[in-house]
N, C-alpha and C. Protein backbone atom coordinates (compact mmCIF):
# COMPACT_ATOMS: atom_id res chain seq x y z
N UNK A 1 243.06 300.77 183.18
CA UNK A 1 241.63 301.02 183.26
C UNK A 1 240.91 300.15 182.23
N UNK A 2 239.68 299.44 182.57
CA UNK A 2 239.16 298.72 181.50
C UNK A 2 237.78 299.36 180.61
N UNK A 3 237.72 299.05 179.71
CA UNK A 3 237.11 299.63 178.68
C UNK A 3 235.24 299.27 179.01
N UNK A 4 234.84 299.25 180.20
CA UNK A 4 233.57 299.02 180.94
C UNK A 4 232.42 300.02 180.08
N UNK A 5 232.85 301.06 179.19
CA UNK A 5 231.77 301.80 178.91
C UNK A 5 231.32 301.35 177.66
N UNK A 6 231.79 299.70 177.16
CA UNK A 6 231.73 299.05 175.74
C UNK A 6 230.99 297.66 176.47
N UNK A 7 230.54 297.51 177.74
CA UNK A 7 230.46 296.26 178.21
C UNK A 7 228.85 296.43 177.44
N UNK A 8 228.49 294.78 177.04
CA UNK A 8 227.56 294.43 176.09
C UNK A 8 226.60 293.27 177.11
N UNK A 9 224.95 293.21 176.51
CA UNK A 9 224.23 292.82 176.88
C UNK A 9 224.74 291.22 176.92
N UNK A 10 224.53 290.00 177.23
CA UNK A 10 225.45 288.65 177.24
C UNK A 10 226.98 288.34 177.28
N UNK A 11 227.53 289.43 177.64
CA UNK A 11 228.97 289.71 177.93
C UNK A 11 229.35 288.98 179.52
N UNK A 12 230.70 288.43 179.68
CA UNK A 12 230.91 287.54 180.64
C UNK A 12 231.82 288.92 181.15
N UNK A 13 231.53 289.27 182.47
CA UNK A 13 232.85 290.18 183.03
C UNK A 13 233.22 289.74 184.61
N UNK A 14 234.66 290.04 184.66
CA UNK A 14 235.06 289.57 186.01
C UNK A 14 234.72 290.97 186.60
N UNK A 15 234.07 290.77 187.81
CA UNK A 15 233.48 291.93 188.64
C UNK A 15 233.76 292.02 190.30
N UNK A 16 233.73 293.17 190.69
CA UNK A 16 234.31 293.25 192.07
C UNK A 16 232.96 293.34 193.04
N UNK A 17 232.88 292.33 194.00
CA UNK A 17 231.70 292.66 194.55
C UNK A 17 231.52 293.22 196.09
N UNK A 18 233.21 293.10 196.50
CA UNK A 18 233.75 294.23 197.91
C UNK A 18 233.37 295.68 197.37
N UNK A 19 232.90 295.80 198.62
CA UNK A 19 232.61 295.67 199.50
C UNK A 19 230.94 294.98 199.60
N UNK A 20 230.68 293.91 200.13
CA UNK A 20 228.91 293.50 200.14
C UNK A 20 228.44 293.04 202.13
N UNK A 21 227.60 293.07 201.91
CA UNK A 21 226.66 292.89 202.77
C UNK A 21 226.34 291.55 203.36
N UNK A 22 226.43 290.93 204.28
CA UNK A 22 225.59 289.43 204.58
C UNK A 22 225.88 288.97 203.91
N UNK A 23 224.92 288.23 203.11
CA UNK A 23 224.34 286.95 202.04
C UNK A 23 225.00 287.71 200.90
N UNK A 24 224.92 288.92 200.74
CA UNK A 24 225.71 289.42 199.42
C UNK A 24 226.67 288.92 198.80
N UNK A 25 226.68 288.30 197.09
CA UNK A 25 228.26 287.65 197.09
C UNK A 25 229.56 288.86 197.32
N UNK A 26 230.49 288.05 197.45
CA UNK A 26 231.85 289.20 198.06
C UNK A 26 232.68 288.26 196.38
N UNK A 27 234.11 289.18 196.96
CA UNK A 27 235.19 289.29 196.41
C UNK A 27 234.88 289.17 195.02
N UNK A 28 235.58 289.23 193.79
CA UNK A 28 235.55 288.93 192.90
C UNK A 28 235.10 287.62 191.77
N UNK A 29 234.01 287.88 191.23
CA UNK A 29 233.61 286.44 190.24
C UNK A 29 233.17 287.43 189.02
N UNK A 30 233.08 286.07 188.35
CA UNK A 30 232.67 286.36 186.74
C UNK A 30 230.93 286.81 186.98
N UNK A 31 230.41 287.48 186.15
CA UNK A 31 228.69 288.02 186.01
C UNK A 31 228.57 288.07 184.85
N UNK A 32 227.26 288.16 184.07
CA UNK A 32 226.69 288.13 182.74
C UNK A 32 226.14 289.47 182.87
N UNK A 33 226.03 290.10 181.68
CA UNK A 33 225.42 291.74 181.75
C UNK A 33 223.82 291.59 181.38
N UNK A 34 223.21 291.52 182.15
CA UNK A 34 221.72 291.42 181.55
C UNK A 34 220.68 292.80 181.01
N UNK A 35 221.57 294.10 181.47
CA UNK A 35 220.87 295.42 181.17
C UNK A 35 221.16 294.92 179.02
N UNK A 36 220.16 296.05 178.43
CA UNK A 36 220.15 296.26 177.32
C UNK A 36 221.13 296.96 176.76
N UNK A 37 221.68 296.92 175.47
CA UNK A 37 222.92 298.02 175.47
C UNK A 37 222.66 299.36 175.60
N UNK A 38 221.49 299.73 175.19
CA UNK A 38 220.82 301.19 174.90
C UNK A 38 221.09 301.72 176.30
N UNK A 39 220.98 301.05 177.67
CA UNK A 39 221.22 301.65 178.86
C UNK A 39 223.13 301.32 179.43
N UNK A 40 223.99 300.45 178.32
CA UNK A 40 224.75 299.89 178.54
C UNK A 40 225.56 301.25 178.07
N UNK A 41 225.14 301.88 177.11
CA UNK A 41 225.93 302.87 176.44
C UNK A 41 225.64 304.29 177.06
N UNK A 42 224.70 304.31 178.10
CA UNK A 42 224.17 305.61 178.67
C UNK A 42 225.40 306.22 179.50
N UNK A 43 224.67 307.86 179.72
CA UNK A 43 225.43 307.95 180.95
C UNK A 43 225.22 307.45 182.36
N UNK A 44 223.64 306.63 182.50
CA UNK A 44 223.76 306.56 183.78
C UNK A 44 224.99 305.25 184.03
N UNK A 45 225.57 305.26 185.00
CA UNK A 45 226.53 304.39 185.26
C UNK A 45 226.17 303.18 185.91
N UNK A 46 225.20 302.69 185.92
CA UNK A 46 225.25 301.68 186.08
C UNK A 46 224.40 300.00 185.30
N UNK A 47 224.52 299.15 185.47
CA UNK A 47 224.17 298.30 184.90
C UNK A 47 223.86 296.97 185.67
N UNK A 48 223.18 296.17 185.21
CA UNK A 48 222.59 295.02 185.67
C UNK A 48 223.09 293.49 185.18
N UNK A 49 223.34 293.02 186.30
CA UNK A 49 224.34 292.05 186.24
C UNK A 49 223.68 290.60 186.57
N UNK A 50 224.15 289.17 186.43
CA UNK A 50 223.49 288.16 187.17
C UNK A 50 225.10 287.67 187.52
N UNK A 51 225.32 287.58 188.53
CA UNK A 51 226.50 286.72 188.75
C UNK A 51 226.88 285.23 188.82
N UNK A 52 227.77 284.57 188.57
CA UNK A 52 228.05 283.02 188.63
C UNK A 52 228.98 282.63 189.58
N UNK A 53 228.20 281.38 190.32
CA UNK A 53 229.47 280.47 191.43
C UNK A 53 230.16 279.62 190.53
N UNK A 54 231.24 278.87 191.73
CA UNK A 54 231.57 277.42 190.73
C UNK A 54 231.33 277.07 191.61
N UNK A 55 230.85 277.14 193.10
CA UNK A 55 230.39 276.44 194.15
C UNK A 55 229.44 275.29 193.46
N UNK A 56 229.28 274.23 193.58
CA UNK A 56 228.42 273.29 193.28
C UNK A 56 227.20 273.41 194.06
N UNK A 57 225.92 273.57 193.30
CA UNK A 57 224.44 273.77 194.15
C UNK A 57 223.91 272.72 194.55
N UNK A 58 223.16 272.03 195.53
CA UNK A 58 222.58 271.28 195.65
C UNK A 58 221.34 271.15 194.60
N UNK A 59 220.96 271.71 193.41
CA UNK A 59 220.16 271.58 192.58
C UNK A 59 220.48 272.44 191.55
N UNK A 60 220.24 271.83 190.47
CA UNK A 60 219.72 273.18 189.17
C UNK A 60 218.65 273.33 188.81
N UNK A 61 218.37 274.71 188.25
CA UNK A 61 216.88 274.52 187.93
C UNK A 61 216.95 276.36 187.74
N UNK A 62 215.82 276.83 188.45
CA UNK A 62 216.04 278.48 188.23
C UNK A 62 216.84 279.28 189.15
N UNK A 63 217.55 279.17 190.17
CA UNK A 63 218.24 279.11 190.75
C UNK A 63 219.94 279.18 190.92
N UNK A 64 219.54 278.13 190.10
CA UNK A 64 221.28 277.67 189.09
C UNK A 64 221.11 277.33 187.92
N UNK A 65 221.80 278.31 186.71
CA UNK A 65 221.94 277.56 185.99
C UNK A 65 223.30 277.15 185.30
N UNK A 66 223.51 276.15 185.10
CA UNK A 66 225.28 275.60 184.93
C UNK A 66 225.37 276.21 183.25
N UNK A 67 226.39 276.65 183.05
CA UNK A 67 227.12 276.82 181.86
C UNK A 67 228.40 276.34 181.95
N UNK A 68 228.73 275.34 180.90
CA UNK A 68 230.22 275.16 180.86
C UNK A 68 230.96 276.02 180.39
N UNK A 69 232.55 275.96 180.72
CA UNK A 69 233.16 276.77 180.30
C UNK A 69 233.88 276.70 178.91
N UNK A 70 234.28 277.62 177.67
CA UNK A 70 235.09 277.61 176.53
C UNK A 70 235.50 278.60 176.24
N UNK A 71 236.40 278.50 175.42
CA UNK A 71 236.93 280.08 174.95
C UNK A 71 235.86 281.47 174.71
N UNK A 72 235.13 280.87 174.21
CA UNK A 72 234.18 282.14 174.07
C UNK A 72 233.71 282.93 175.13
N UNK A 73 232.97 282.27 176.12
CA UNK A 73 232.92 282.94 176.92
C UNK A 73 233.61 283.26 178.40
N UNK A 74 234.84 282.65 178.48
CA UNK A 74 235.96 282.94 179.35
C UNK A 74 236.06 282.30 180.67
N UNK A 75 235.32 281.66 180.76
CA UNK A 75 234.78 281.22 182.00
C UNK A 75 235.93 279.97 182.29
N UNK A 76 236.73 280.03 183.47
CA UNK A 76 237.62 278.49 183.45
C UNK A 76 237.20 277.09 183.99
N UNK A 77 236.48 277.49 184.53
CA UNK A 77 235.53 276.01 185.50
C UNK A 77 233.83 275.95 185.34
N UNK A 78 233.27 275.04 185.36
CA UNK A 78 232.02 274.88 184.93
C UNK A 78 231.14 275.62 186.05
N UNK A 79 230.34 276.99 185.90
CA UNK A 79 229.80 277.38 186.15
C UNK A 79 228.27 277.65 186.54
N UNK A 80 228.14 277.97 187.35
CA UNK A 80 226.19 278.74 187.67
C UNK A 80 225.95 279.82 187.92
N UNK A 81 225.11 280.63 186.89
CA UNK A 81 224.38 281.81 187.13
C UNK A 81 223.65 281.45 188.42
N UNK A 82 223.59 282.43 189.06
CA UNK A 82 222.67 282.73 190.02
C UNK A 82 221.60 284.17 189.88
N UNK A 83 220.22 283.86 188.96
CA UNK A 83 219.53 284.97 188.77
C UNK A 83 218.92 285.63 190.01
N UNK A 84 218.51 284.74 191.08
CA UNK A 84 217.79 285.09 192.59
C UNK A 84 219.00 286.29 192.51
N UNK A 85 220.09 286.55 191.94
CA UNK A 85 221.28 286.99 192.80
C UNK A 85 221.60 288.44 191.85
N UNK A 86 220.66 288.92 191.16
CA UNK A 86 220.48 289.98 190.00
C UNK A 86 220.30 291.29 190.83
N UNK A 87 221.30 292.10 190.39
CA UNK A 87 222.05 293.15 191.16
C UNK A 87 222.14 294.39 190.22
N UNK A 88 222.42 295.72 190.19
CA UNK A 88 222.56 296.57 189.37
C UNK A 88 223.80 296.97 190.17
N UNK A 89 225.27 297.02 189.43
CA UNK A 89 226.36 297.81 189.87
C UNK A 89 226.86 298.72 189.09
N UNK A 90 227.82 299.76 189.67
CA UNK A 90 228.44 300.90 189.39
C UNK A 90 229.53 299.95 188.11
N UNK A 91 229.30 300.13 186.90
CA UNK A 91 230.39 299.90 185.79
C UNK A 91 231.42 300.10 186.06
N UNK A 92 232.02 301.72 186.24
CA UNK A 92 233.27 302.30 186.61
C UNK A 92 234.07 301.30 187.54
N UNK A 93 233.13 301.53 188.60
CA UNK A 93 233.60 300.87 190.14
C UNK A 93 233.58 299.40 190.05
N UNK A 94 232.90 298.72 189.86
CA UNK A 94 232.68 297.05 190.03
C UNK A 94 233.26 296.22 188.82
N UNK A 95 233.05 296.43 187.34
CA UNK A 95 233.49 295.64 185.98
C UNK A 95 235.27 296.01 185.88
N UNK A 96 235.44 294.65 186.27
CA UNK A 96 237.49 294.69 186.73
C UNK A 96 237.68 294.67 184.97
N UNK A 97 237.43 293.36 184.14
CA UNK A 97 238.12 293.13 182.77
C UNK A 97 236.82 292.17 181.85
N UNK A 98 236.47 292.26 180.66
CA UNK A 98 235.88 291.28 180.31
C UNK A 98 236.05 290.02 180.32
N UNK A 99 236.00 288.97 180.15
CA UNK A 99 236.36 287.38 179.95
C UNK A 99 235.79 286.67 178.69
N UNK A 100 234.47 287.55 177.98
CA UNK A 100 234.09 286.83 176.76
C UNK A 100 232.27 287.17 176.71
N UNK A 101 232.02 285.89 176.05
CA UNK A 101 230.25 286.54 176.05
C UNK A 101 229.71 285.08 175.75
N UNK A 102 228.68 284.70 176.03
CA UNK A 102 227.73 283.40 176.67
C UNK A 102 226.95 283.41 175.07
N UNK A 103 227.23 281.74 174.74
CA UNK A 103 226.63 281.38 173.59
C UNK A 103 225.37 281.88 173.96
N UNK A 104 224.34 282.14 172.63
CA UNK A 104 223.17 282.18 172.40
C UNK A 104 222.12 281.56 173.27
N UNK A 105 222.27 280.05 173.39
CA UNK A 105 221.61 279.08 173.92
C UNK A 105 221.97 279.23 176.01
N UNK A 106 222.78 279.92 175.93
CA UNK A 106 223.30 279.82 177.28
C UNK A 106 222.25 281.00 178.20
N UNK A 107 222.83 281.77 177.43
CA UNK A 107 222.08 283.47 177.38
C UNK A 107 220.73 282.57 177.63
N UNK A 108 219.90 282.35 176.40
CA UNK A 108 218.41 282.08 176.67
C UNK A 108 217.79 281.53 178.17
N UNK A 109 218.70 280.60 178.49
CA UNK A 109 218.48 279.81 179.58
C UNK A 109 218.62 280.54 180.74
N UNK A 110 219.68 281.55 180.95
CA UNK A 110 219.68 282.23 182.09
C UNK A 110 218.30 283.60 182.31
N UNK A 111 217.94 284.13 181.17
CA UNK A 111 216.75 285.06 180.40
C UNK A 111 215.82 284.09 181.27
N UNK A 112 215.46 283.14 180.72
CA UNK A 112 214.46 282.23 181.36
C UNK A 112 214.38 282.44 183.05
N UNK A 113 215.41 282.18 183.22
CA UNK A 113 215.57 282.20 184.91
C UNK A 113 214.95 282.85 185.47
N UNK A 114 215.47 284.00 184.86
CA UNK A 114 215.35 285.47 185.29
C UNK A 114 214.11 285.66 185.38
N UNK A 115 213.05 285.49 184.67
CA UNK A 115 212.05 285.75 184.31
C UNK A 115 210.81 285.40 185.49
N UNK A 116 211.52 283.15 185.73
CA UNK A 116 210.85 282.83 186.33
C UNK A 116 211.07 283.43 187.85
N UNK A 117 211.94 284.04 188.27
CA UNK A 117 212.56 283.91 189.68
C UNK A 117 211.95 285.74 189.97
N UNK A 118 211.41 286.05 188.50
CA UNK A 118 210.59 287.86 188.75
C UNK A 118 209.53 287.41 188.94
N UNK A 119 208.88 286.46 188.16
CA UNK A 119 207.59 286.31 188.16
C UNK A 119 207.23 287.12 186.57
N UNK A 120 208.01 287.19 185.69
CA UNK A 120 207.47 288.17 184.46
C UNK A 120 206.76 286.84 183.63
């Protein structure tokens, strides 16, 4: 069982996304935790995620944003958040194992995304 009730705000986790829908991503990829910890440590169970392809996008921008991969944040192939793709899942059920946590500068950039792709 993995220790999901410690998962942290810029935390990299491999996540289960079977069963999904259509356009929904499926099977298993890495996601960034974008909820706050204050709701990270709650009882409600769930939390808010942005997930990453290694599919190559036809563009970057808010959409995609590429993070390379390093030890820190666990990631093995050069990556893209996908914020359009910001989801709230069941912790218990969906967060398989951590992988690490997204430099500072990485984090900001995906925050940004996010922001622009709400309209906040």
């Amino acid at each position: 069982m993995t220790d999901w009730q410690g998962c942290q705000r810029g935390e990299v986790w491999q996540v289960q996304f079977n069963p999904s829908l259509r356009s929904e991503g499926k099977d298993e990829h890495p996601a960034v935790i974008l909820s706050i910890d204050q709701l990270n440590r709650s009882r409600m169970p769930l939390t808010t995620i942005i997930p990453f392809t290694s599919a190559v996008p036809r563009y970057e921008g808010m959409l995609n944003v590429r993070v390379e991969p390093d030890a820190s944040n666990g990631l093995t192939k050069i990556s893209w958040a996908q914020p359009h793709m910001i989801r709230a899942v069941n912790r218990e059920l969906r967060l398989v194992r951590r992988r690490g946590a997204l430099a500072e500068a990485d984090f900001a950039r995906i925050q940004e995304a996010v922001r622009d792709v709400l309209g906040l």
